[in-house]
C-alpha atoms as a PDB file:
ATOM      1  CA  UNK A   1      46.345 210.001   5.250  1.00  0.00           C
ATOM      2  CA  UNK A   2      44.302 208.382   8.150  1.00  0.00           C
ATOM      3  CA  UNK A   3      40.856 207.136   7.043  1.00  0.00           C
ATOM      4  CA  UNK A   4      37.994 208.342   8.483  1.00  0.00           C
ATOM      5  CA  UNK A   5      34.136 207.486   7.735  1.00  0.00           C
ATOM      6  CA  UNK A   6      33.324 210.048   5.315  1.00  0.00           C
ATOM      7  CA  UNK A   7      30.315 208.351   3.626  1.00  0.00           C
ATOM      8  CA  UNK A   8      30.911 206.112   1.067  1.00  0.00           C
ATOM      9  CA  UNK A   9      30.466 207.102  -3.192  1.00  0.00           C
ATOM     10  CA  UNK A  10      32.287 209.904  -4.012  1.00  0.00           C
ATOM     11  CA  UNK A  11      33.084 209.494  -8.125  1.00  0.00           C
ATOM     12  CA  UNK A  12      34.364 210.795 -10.356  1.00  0.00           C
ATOM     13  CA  UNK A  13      34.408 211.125 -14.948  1.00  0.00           C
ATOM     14  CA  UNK A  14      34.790 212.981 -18.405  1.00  0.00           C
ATOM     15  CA  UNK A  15      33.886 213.488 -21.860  1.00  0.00           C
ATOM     16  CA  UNK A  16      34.016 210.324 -22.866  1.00  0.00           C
ATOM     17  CA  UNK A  17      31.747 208.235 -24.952  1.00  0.00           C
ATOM     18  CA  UNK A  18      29.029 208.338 -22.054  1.00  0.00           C
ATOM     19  CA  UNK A  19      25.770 206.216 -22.385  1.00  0.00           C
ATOM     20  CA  UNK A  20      22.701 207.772 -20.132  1.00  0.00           C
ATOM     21  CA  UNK A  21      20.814 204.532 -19.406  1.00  0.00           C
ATOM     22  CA  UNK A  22      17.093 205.912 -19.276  1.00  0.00           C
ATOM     23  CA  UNK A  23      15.717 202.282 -18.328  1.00  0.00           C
ATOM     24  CA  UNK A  24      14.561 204.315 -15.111  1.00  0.00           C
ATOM     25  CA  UNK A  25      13.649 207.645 -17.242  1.00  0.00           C
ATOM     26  CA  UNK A  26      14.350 210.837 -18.902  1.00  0.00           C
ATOM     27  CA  UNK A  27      16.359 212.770 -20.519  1.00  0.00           C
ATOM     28  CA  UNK A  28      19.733 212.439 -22.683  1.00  0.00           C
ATOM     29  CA  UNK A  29      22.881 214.183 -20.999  1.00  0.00           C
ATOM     30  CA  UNK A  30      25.551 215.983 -22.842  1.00  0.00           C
ATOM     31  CA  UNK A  31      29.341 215.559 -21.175  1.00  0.00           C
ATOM     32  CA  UNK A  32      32.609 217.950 -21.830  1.00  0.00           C
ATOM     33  CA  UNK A  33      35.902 216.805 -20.836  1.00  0.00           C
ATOM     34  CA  UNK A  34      37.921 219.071 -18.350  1.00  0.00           C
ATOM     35  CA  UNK A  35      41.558 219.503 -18.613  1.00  0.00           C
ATOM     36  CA  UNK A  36      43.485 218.037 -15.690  1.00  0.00           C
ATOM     37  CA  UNK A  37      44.691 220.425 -13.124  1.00  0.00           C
ATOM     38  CA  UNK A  38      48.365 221.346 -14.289  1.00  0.00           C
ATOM     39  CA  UNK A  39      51.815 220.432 -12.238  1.00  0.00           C
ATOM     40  CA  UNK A  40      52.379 219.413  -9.546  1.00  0.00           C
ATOM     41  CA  UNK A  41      48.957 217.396  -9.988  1.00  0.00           C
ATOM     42  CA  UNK A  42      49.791 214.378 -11.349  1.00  0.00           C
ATOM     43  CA  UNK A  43      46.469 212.515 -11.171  1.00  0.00           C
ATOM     44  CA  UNK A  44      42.840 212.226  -9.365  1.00  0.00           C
ATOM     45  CA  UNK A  45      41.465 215.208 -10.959  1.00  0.00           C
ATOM     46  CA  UNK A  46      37.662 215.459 -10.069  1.00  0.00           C
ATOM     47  CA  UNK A  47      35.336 218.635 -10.335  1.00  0.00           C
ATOM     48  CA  UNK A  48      33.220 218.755  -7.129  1.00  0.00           C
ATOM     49  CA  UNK A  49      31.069 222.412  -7.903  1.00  0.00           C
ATOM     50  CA  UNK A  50      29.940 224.558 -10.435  1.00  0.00           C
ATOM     51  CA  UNK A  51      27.944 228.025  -9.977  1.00  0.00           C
ATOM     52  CA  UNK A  52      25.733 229.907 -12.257  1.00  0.00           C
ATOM     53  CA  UNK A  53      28.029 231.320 -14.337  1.00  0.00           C
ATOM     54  CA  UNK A  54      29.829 228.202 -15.080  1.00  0.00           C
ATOM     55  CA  UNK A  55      32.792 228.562 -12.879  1.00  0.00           C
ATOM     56  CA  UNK A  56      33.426 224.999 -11.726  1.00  0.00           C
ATOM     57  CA  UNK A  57      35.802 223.962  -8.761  1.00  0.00           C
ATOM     58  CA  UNK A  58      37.364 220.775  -7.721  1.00  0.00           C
ATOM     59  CA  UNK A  59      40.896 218.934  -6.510  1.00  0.00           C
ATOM     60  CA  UNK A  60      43.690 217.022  -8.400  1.00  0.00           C
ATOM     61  CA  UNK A  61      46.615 215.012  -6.442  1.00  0.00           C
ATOM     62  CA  UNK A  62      50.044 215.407  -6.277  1.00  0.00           C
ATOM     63  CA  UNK A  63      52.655 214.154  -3.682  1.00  0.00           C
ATOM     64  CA  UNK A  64      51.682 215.623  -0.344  1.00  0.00           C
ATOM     65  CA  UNK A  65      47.616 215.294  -0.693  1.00  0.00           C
ATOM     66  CA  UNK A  66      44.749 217.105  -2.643  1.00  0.00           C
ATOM     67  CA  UNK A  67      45.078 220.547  -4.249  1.00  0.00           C
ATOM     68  CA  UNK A  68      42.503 222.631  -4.546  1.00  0.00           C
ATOM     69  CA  UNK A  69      41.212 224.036  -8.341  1.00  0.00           C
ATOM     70  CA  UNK A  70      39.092 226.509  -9.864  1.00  0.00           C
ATOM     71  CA  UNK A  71      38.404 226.845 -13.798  1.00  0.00           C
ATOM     72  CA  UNK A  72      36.864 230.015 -14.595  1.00  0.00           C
ATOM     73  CA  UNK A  73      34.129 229.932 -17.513  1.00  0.00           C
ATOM     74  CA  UNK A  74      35.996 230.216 -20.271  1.00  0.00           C
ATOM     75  CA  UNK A  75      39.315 229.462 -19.425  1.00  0.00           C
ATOM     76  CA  UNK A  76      41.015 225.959 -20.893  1.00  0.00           C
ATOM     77  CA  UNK A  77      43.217 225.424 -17.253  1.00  0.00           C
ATOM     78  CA  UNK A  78      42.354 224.939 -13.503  1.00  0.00           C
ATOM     79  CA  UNK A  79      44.489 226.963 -11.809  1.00  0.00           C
ATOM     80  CA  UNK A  80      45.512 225.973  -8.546  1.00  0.00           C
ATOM     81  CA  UNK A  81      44.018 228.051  -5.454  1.00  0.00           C
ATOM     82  CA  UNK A  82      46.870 230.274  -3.070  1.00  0.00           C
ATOM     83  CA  UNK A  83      46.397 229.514   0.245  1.00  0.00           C
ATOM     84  CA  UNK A  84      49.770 231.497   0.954  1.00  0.00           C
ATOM     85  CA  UNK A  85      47.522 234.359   3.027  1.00  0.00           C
ATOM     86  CA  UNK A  86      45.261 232.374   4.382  1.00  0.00           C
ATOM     87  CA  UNK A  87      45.283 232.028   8.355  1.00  0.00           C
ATOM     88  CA  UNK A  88      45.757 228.725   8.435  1.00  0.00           C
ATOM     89  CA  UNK A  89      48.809 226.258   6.584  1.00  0.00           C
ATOM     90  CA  UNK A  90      47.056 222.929   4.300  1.00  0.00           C
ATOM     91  CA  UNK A  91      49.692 221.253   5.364  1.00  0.00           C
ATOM     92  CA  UNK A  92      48.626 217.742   4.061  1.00  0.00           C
ATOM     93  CA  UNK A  93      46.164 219.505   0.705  1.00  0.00           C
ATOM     94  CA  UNK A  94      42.986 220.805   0.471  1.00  0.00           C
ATOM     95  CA  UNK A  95      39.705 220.457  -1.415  1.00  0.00           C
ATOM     96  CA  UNK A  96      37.124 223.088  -3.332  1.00  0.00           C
ATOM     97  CA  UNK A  97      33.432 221.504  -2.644  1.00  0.00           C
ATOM     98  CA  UNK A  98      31.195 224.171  -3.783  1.00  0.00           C
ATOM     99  CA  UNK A  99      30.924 228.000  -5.673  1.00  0.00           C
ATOM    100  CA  UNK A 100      28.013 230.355  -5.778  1.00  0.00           C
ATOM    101  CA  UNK A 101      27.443 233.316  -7.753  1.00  0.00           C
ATOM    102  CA  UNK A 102      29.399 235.699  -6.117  1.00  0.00           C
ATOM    103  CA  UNK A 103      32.452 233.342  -6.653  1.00  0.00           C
ATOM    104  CA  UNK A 104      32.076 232.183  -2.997  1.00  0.00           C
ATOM    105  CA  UNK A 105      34.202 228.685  -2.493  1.00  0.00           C
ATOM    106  CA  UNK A 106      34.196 226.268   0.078  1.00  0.00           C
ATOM    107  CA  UNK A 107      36.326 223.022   1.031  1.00  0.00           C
ATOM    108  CA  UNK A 108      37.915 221.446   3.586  1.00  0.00           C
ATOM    109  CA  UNK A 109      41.992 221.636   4.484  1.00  0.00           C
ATOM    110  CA  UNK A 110      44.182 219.023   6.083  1.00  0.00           C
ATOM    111  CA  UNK A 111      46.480 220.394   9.215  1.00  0.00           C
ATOM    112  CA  UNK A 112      49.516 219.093  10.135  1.00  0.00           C
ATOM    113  CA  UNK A 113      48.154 216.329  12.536  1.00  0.00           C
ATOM    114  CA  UNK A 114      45.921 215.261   9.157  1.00  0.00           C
ATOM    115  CA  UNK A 115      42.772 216.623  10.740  1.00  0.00           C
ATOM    116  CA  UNK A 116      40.245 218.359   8.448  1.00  0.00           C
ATOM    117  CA  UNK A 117      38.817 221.720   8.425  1.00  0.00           C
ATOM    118  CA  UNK A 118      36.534 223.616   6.578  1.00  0.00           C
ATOM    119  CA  UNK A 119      36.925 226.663   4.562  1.00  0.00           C
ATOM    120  CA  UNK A 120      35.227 229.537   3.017  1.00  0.00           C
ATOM    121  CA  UNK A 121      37.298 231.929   0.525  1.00  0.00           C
ATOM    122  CA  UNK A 122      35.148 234.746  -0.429  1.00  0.00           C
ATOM    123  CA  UNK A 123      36.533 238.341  -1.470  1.00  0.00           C
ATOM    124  CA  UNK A 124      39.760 236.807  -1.273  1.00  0.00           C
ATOM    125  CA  UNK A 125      39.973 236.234   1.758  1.00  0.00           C
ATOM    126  CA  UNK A 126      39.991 232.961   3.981  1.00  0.00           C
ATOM    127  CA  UNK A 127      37.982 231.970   6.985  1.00  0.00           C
ATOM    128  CA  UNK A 128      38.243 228.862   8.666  1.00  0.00           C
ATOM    129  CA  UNK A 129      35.359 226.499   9.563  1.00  0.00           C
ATOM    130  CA  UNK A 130      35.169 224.280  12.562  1.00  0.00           C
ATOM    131  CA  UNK A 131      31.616 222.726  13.420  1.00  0.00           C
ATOM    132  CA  UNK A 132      31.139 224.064  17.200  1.00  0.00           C
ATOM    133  CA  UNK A 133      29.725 220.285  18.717  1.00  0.00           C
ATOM    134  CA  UNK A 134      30.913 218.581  21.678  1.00  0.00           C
ATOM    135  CA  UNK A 135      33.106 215.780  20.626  1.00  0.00           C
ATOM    136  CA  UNK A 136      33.676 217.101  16.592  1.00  0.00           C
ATOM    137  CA  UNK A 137      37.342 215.829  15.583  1.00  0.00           C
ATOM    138  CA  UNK A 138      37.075 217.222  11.566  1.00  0.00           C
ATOM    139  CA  UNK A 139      34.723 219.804   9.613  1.00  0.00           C
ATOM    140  CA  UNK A 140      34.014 219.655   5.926  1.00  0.00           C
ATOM    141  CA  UNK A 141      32.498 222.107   4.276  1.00  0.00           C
ATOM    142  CA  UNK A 142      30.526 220.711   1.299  1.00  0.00           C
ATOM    143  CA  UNK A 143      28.080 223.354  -0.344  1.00  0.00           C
ATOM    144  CA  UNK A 144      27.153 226.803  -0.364  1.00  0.00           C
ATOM    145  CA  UNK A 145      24.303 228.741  -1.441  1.00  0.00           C
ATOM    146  CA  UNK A 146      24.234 232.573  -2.719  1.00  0.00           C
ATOM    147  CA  UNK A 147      22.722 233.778   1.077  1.00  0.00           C
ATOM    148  CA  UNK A 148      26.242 232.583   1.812  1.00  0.00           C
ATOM    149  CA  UNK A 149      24.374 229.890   3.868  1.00  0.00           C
ATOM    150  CA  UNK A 150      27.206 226.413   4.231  1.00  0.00           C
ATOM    151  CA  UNK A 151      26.086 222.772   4.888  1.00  0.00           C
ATOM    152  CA  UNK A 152      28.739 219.969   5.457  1.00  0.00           C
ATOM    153  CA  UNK A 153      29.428 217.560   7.701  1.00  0.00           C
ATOM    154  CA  UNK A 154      31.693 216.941  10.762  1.00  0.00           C
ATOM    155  CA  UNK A 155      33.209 213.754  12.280  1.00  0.00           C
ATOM    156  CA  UNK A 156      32.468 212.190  16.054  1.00  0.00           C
ATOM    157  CA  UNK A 157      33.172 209.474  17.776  1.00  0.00           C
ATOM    158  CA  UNK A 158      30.044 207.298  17.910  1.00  0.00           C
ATOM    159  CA  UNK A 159      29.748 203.576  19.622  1.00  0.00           C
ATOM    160  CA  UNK A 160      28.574 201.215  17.159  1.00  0.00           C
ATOM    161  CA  UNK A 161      27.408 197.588  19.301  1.00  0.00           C
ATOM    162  CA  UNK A 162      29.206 194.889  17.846  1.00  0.00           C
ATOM    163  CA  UNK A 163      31.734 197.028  16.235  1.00  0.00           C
ATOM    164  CA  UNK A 164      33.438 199.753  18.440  1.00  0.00           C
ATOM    165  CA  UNK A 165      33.917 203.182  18.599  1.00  0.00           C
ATOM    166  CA  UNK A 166      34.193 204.634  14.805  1.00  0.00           C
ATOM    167  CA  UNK A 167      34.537 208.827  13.662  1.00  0.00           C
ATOM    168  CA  UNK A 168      30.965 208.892  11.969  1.00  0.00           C
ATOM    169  CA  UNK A 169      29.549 212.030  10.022  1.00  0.00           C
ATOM    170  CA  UNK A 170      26.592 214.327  11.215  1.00  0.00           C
ATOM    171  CA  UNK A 171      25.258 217.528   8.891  1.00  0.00           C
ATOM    172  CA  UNK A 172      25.465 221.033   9.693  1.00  0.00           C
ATOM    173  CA  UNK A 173      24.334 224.402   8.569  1.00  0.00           C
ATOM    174  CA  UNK A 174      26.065 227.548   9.127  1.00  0.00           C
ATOM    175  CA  UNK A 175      23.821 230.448   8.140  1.00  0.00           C
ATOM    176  CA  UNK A 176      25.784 234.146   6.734  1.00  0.00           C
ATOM    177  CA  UNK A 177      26.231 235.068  10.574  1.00  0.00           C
ATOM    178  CA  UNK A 178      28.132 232.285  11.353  1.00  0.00           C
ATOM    179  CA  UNK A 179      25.564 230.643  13.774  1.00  0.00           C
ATOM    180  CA  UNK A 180      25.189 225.994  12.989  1.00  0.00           C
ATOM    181  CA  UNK A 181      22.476 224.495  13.573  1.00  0.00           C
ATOM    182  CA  UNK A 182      22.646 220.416  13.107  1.00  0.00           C
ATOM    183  CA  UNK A 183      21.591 218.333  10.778  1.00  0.00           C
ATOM    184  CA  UNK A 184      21.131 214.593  11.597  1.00  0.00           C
ATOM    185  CA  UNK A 185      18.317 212.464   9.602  1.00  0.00           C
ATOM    186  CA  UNK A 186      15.855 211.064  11.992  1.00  0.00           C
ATOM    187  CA  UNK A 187      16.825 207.621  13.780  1.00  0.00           C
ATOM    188  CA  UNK A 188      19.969 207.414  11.495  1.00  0.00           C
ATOM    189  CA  UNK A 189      23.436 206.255  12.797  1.00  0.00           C
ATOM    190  CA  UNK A 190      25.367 208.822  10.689  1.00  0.00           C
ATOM    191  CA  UNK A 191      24.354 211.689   8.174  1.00  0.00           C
ATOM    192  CA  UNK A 192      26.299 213.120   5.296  1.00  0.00           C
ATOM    193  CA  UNK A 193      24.865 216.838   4.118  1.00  0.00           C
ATOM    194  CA  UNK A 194      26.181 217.257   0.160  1.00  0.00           C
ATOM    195  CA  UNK A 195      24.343 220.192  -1.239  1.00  0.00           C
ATOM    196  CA  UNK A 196      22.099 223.314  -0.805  1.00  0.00           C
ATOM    197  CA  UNK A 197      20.216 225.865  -3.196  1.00  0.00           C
ATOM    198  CA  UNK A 198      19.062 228.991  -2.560  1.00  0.00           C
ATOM    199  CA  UNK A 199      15.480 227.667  -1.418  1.00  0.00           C
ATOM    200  CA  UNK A 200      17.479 226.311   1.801  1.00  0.00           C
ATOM    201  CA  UNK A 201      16.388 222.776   0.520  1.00  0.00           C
ATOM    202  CA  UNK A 202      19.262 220.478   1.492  1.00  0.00           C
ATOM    203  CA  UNK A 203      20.288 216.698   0.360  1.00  0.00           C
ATOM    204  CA  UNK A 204      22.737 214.401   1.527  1.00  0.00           C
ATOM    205  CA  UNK A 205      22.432 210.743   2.651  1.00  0.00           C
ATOM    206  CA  UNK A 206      22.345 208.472   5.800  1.00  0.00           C
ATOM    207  CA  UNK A 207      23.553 205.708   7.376  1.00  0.00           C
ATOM    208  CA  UNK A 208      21.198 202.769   9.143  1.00  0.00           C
ATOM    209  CA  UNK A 209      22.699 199.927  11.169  1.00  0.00           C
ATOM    210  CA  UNK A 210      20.217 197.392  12.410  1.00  0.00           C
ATOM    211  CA  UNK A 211      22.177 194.578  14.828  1.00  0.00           C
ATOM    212  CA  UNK A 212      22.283 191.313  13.919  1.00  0.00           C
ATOM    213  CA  UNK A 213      24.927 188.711  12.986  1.00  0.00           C
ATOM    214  CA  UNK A 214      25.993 190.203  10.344  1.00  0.00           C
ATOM    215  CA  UNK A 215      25.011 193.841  10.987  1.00  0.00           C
ATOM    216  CA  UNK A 216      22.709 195.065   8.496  1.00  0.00           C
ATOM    217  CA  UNK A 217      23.611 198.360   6.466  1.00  0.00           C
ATOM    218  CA  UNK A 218      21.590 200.760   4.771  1.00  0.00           C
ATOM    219  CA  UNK A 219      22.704 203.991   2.976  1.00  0.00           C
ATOM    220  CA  UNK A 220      19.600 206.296   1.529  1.00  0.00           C
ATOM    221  CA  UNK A 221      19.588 209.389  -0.081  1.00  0.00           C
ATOM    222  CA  UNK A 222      17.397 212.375   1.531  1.00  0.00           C
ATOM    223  CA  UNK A 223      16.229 215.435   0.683  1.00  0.00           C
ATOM    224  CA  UNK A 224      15.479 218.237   3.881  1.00  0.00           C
ATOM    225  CA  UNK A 225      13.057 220.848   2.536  1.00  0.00           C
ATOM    226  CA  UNK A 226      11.332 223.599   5.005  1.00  0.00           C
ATOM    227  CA  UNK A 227      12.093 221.166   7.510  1.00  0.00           C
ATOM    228  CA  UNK A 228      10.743 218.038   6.480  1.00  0.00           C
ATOM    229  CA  UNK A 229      13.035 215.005   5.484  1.00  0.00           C
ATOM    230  CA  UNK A 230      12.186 212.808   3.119  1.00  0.00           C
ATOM    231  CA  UNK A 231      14.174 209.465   1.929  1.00  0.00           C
ATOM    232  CA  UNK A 232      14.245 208.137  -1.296  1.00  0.00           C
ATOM    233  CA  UNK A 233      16.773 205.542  -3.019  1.00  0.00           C
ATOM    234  CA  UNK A 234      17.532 204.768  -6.791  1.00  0.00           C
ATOM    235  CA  UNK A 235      15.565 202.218  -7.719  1.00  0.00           C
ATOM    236  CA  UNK A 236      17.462 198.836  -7.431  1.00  0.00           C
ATOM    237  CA  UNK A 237      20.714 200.030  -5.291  1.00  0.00           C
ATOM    238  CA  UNK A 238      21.763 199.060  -2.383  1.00  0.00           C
ATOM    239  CA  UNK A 239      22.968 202.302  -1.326  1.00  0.00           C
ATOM    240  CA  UNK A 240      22.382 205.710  -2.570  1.00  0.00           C
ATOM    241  CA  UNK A 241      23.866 209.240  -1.832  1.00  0.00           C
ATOM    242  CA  UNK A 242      22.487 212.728  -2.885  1.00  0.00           C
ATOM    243  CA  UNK A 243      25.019 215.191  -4.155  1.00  0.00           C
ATOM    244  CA  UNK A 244      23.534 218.344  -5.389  1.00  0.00           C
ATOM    245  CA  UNK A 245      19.836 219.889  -5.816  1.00  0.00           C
ATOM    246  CA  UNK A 246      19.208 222.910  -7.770  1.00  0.00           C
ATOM    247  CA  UNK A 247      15.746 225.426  -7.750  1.00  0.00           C
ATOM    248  CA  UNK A 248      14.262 223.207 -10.384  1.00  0.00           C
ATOM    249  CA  UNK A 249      14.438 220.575  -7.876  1.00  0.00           C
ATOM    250  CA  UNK A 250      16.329 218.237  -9.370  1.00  0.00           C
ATOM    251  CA  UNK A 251      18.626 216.019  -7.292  1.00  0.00           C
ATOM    252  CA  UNK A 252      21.930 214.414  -8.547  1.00  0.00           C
ATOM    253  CA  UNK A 253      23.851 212.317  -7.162  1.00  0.00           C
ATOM    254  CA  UNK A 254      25.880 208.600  -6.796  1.00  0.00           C
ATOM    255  CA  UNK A 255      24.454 204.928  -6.505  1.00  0.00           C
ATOM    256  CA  UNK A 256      25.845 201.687  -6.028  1.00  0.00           C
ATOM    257  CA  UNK A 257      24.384 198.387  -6.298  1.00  0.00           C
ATOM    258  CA  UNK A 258      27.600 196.288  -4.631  1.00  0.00           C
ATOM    259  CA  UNK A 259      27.069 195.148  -1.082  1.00  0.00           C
ATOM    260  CA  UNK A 260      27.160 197.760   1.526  1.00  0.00           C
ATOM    261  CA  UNK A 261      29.629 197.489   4.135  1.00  0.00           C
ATOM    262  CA  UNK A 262      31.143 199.985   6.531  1.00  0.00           C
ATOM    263  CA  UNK A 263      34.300 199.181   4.723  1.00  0.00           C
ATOM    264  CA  UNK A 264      32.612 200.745   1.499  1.00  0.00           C
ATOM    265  CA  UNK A 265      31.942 203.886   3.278  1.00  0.00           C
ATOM    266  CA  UNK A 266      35.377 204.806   3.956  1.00  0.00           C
ATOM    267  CA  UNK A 267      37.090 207.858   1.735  1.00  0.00           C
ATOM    268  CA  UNK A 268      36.264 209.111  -0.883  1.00  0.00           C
ATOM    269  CA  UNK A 269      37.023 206.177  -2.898  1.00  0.00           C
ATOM    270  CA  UNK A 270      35.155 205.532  -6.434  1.00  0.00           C
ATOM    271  CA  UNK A 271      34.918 202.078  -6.231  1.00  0.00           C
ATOM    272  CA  UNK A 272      31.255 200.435  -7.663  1.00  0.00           C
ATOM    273  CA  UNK A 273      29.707 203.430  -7.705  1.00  0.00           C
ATOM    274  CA  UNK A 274      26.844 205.493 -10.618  1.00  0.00           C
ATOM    275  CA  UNK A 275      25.477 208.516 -11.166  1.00  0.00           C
ATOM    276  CA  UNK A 276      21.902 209.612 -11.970  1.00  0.00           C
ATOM    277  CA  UNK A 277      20.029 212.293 -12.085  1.00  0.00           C
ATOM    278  CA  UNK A 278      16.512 212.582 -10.242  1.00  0.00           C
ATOM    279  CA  UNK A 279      13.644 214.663 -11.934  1.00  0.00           C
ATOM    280  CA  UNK A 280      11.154 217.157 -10.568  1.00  0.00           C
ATOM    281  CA  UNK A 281       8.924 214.556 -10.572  1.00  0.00           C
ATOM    282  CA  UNK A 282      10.576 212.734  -7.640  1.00  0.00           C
ATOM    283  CA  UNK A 283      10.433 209.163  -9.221  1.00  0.00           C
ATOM    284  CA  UNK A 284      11.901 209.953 -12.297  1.00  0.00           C
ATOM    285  CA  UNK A 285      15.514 208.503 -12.372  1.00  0.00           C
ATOM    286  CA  UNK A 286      18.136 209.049 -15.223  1.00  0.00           C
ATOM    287  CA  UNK A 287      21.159 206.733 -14.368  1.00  0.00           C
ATOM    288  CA  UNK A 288      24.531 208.161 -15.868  1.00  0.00           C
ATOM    289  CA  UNK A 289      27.151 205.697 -16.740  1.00  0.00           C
ATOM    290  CA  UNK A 290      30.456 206.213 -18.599  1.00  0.00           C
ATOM    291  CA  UNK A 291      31.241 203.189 -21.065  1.00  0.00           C
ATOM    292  CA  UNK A 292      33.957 201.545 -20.162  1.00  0.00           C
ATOM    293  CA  UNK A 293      34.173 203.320 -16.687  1.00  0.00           C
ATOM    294  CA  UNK A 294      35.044 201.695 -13.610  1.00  0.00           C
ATOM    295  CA  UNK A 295      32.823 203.903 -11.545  1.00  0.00           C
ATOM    296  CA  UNK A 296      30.831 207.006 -12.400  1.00  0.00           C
ATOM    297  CA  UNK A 297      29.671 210.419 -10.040  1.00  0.00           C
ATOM    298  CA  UNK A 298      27.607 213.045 -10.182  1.00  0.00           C
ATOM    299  CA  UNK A 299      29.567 215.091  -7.937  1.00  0.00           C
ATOM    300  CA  UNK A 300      26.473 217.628  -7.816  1.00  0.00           C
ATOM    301  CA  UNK A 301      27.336 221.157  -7.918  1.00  0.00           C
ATOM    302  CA  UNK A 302      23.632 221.035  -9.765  1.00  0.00           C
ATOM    303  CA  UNK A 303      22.719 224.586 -11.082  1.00  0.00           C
ATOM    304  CA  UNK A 304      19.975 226.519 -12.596  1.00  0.00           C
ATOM    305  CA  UNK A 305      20.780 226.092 -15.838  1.00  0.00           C
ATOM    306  CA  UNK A 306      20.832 222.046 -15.181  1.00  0.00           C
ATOM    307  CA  UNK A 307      24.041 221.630 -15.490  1.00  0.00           C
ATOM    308  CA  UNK A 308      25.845 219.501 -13.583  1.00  0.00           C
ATOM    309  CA  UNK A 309      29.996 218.293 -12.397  1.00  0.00           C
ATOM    310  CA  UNK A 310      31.438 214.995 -12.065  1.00  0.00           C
ATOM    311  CA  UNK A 311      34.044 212.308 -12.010  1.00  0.00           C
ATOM    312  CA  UNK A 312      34.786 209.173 -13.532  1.00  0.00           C
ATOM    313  CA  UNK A 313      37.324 206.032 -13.005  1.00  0.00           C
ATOM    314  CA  UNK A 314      38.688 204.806 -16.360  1.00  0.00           C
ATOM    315  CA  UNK A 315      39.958 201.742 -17.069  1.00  0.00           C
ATOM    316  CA  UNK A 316      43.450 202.345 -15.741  1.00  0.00           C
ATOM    317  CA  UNK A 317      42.051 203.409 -12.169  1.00  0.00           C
ATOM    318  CA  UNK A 318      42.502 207.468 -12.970  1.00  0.00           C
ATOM    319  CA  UNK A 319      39.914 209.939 -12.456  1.00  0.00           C
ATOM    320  CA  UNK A 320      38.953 212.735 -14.740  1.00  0.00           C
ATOM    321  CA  UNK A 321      36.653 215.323 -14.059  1.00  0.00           C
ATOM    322  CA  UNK A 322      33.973 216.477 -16.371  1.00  0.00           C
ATOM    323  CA  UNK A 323      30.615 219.274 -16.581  1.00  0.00           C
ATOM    324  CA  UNK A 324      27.432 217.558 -17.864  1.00  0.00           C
ATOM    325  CA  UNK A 325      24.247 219.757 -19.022  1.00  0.00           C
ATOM    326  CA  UNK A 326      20.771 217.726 -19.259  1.00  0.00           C
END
């Protein structure tokens, strides 16, 4: 599958022995394992939402691509999502992102030319989602509120001095009529959107590029809330991403402190990556970190309740997904 600039740390873990490093701050988290999504997944099962309830979606991997999963509260299985009425074909997989109350999912497909789109399956039935912006080659979907309100992000060519022309991400909102409205953090070269609750407060990350020889990077985190953005980093990375923010106002996301390249940002790989967990507080950080983990996410999918979905990268380079509660 062609590689596109997605923005960089997306992670993935489980219920394994999982040390909370509170060096930074608070609270102990509690981790249970999810089951990996049944055949024909054979591997790269992370969970990516969870609602209210405690429904939780995600994808696993088989042959062609992603799958898409759900795993109703309660059940011991993610059962694979049938996209066999929808009005469109996954030809090369799909991903869940998000779920609200109502049971409201959205993700992203491949087509057959390996472009992405988004999605929304609600009542059972399937809508497409294409961000409406001059020069947008791919939509993705990543969260959804209960107003039925989407944010995500979609691709466009963008010149980059010194580099070329590269597909970079810019946010988007899609309110319950359908209308978008952008999303792009002040003076930023790119901007991811990764989350929403129902207070319409939004978080994602961003991308600075300062010229130079060698180009500086920059990835921050951000929050958008009533219309003001605000950046904030974990303290000590050298990039940060925001993943998920629920009413409480708690933020949780990924960190890395590697060196940040525009190599780094492309997929969603897990390489050198953490999770944490920001408090209401704002400066409060609790950084999350599976022993014996290659790499560690806090996917987001951040509810009420506190809990909380990720993905980690064991030893032998496989993901597992897992729900965390604070």
């Amino acid at each position: 599958m062609r590689l596109k600039l997605v923005f960089l740390f997306s992670i993935i873990l489980l219920g394994l022995p999982c040390v909370p490093q509170n060096a930074l701050g608070q609270s102990e988290v509690t981790f249970t394992a999810l089951p990996d999504a049944p055949s024909p997944c054979f591997g790269g099962n992370r969970a990516n939402g969870i609602n209210p309830r405690g429904d939780i979606v995600g994808r696993c991997l088989d042959s062609i691509g992603p799958r898409s999963w759900i795993l109703a509260k309660g059940s011991n299985t993610p059962v694979l999502i049938d996209f066999s009425n929808a009005p469109f074909t996954p030809t090369f997989g799909s991903t869940t992102r998000a779920i609200n109350s109502r049971g409201d999912i959205v993700g992203r497909y491949f087509d057959a030319s390996q472009h992405s789109h988004g999605y929304l399956l609600s009542g059972g039935v399937f809508n497409s989602i294409d961000a409406p912006f001059t020069g947008t080659t791919d939509t993705d979907a990543r969260g959804i509120n209960n107003a039925g309100t989407i944010v995500g992000q979609y691709d466009i060519p963008t010149n980059i001095p010194g580099v070329g022309t590269l597909a970079l991400p810019n946010g988007f909102m899609r309110d319950a009529a359908g209308n978008f409205t952008q999303i792009h953090f002040p003076n930023s070269v790119a901007t991811v959107v990764r989350g929403i609750n129902d207070s319409g407060d939004v978080v994602g990350g961003y991308l600075v590029i300062t010229n130079g020889s060698p180009l500086t990077i920059a990835v921050h985190a951000f929050l958008l809330s009533k219309g003001v953005y605000s950046s904030f980093d974990v303290p000590g990375a050298t990039g940060t991403i925001a993943n998920g923010v629920n009413e409480q106002g708690e933020i949780a996301g990924t960190y890395t402190t590697a060196p940040v390249t525009i190599g780094s940002l492309l997929s969603d790989n897990l390489n050198n990556a953490r999770g944490y967990v920001r408090g209401v507080d704002g400066v409060t950080f609790t950084l999350i970190d599976f022993t014996g983990a290659l790499a560690t996410d806090c996917r987001g999918g951040f509810n009420p309740r506190g809990d909380f979905v990720g993905a980690y990268l064991d030893s032998g380079s496989n993901e597992h997904g897992f729900v965390a509660h604070e």
